[in-house]
Protein backbone atom coordinates (compact mmCIF):
# COMPACT_ATOMS: atom_id res chain seq x y z
CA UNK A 1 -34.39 -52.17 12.54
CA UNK A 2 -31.69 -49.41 12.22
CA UNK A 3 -29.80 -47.75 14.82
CA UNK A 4 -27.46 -45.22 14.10
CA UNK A 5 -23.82 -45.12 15.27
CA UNK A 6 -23.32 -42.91 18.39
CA UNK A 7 -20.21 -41.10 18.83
CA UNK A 8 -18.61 -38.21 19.81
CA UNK A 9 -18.98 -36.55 16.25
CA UNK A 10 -21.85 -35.41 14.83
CA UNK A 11 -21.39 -36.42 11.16
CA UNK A 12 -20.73 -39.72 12.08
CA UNK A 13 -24.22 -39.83 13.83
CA UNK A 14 -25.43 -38.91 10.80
CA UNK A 15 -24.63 -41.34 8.55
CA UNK A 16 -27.13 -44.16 9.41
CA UNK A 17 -25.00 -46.93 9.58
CA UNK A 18 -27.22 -50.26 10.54
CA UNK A 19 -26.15 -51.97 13.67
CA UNK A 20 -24.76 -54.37 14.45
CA UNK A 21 -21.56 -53.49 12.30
CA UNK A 22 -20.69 -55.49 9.35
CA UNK A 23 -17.65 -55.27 10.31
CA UNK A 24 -16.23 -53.33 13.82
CA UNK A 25 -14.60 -49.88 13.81
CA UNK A 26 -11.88 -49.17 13.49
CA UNK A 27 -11.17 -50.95 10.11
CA UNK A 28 -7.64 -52.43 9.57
CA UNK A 29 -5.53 -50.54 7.32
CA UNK A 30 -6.01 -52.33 4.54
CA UNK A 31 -9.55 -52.93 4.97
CA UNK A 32 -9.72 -48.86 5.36
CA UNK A 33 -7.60 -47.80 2.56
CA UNK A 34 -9.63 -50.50 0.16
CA UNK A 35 -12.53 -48.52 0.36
CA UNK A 36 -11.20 -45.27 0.07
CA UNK A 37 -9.91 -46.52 -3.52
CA UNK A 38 -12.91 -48.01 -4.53
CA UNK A 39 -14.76 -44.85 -3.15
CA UNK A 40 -12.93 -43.09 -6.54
CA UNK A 41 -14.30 -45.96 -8.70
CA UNK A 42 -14.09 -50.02 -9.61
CA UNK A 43 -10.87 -51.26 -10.06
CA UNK A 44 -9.41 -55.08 -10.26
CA UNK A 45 -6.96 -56.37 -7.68
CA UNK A 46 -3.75 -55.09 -9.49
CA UNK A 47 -5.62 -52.16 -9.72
CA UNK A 48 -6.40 -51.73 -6.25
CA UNK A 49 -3.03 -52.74 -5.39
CA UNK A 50 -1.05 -50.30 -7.34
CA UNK A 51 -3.70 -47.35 -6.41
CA UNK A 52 -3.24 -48.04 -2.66
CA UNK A 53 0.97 -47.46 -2.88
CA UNK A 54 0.13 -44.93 -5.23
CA UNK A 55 -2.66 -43.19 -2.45
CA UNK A 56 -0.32 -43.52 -0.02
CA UNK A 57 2.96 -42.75 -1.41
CA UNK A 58 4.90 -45.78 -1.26
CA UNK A 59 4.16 -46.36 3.15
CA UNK A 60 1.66 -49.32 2.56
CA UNK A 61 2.01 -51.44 0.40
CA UNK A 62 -0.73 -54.70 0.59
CA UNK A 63 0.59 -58.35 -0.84
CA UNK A 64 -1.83 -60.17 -3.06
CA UNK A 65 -2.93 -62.63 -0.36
CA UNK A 66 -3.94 -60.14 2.45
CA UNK A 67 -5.57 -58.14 -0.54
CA UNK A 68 -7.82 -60.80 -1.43
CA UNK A 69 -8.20 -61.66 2.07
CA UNK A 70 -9.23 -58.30 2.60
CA UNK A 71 -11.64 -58.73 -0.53
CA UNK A 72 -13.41 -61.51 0.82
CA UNK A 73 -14.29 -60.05 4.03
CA UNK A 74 -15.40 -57.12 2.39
CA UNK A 75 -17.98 -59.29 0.11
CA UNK A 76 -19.28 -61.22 2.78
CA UNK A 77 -20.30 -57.81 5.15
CA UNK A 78 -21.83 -56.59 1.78
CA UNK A 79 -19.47 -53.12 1.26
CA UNK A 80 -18.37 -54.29 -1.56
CA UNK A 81 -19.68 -55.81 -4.73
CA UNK A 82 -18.03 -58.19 -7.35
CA UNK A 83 -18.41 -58.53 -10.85
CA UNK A 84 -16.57 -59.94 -14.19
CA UNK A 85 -15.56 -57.62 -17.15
CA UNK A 86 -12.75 -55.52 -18.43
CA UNK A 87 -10.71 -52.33 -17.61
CA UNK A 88 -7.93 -50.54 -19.19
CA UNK A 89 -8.98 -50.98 -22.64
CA UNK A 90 -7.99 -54.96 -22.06
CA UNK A 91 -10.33 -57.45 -23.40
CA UNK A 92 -8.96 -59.63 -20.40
CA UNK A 93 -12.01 -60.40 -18.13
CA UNK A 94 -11.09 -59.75 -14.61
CA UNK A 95 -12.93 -59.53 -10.76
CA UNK A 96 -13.67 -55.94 -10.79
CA UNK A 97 -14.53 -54.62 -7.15
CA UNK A 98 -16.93 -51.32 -6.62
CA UNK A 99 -18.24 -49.87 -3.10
CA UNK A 100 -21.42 -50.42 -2.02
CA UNK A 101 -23.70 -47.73 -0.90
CA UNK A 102 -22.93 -49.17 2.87
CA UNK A 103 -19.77 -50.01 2.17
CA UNK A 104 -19.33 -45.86 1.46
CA UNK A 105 -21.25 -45.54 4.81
CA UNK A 106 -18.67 -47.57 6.79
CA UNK A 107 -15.80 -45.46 5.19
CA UNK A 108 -17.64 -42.28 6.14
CA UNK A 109 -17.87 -43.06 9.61
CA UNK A 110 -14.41 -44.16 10.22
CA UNK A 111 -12.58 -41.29 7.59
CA UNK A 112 -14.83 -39.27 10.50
CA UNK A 113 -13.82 -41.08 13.31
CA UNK A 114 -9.97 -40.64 12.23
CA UNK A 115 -10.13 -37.04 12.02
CA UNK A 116 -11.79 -36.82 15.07
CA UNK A 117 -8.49 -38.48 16.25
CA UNK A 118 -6.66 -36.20 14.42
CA UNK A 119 -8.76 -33.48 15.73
CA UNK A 120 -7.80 -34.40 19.72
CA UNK A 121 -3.96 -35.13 19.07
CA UNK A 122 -3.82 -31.39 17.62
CA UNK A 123 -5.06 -30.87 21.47
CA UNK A 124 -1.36 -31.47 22.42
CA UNK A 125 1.14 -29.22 21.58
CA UNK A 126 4.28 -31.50 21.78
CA UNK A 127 2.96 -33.72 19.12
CA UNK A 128 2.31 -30.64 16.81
CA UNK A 129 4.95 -28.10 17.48
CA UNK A 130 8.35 -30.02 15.56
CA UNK A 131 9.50 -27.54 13.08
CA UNK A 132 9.63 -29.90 10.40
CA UNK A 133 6.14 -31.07 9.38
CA UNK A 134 6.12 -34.82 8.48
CA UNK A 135 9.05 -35.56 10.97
CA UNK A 136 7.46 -38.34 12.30
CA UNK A 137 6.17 -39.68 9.40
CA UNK A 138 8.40 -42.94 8.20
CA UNK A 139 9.56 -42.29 4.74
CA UNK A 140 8.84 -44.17 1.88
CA UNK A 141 12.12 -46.16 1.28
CA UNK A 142 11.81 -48.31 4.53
CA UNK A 143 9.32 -50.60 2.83
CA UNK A 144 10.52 -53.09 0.62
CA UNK A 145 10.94 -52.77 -3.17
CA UNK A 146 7.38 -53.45 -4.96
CA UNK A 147 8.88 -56.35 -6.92
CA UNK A 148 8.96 -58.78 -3.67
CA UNK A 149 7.61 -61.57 -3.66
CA UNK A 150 5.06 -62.48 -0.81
CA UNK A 151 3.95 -65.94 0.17
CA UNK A 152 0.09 -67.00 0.55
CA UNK A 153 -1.69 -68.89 3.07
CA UNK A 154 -1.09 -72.07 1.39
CA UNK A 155 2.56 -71.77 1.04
CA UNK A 156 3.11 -71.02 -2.70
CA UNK A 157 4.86 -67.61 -3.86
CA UNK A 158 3.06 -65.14 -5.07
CA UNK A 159 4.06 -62.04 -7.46
C-alpha cells in the first residue's frame, strides 16, 4: 500500500513517496547533501567526501565516520545501493555508492520541502532586504582545514 506525502506543496505530493518514511523529513545535513551527490552519479566515500566540500564550497565538510555512518543508514532504508568496482581510472576496487530510484524520491521531496522554506522566509522583508547578499552566510574559512584528523566511534584516528 502507498500513500503519498501530503504537504503544503504540490510537487512534493506528487512524488509518490511510500509511507511510512524510510527515513523522517527533514533529512540531516549530511544525510541530505549525500544524496544530492549521488543524484549526479556513483562515487566512493573519498569521492563523496571531497564532492560534498566541493558542492558546498568549503561550509560542510563530513568526517569519515559520520560519512559512513550516514552510508549505513542510507543502505538499510534502501536509497542507496552498494557495490564493489573501480573509479578514476584506478584498478583499486572500492564501495561505490549510487541513488536509488526512492532514494531520488526522498531527495525530491525534501530539495521541495526546503524551497518551500525558502519560499516563506522571502515572505519577510527583514531577512531579505541586507544590501549585501550572502551577509549572513558564514564564510568558508571558519571550518577547519580539510587535513584534520577526526576520531571514530571506537576511538582510533581517522584521516
Amino acid at each position: 500500500m502507498s500513500q503519498l506525502i501530503q504537504g503544503t506543496h504540490a510537487r512534493a505530493q506528487a512524488l509518490a513517496v511510500p509511507l511510512p518514511l524510510p527515513l523522517p523529513l527533514p533529512l540531516t545535513h549530511p544525510i541530505y547533501h549525500i544524496l544530492l551527490v549521488l543524484a549526479t552519479g556513483e562515487r566512493h566515500g573519498y569521492g563523496l567526501r571531497r564532492a560534498i566540500i566541493a558542492s558546498t564550497e568549503g561550509r560542510m565538510r563530513v568526517g569519515s565516520g559520520s560519512l559512513y555512518r550516514s552510508l549505513d543508514v542510507l543502505l538499510a532504508a534502501g536509497l542507496i545501493d552498494e557495490t564493489r568496482g573501480a573509479l578514476d581510472d584506478t584498478p583499486k576496487l572500492r564501495r561505490l555508492f549510487r541513488l536509488t530510484d526512492l532514494g531520488e524520491r526522498i531527495a525530491r521531496a525534501e530539495t521541495e520541502r526546503l524551497a518551500h522554506l525558502v519560499t516563506v522566509a522571502r515572505r519577510v522583508p527583514r531577512l531579505w532586504d541586507d544590501p549585501a547578499p550572502g551577509a549572513l552566510l558564514v564564510p568558508p574559512t571558519s571550518h577547519p582545514p580539510a587535513s584534520h584528523t577526526a576520531h571514530s566511534a571506537c576511538g582510533r584516528e581517522e584521516s
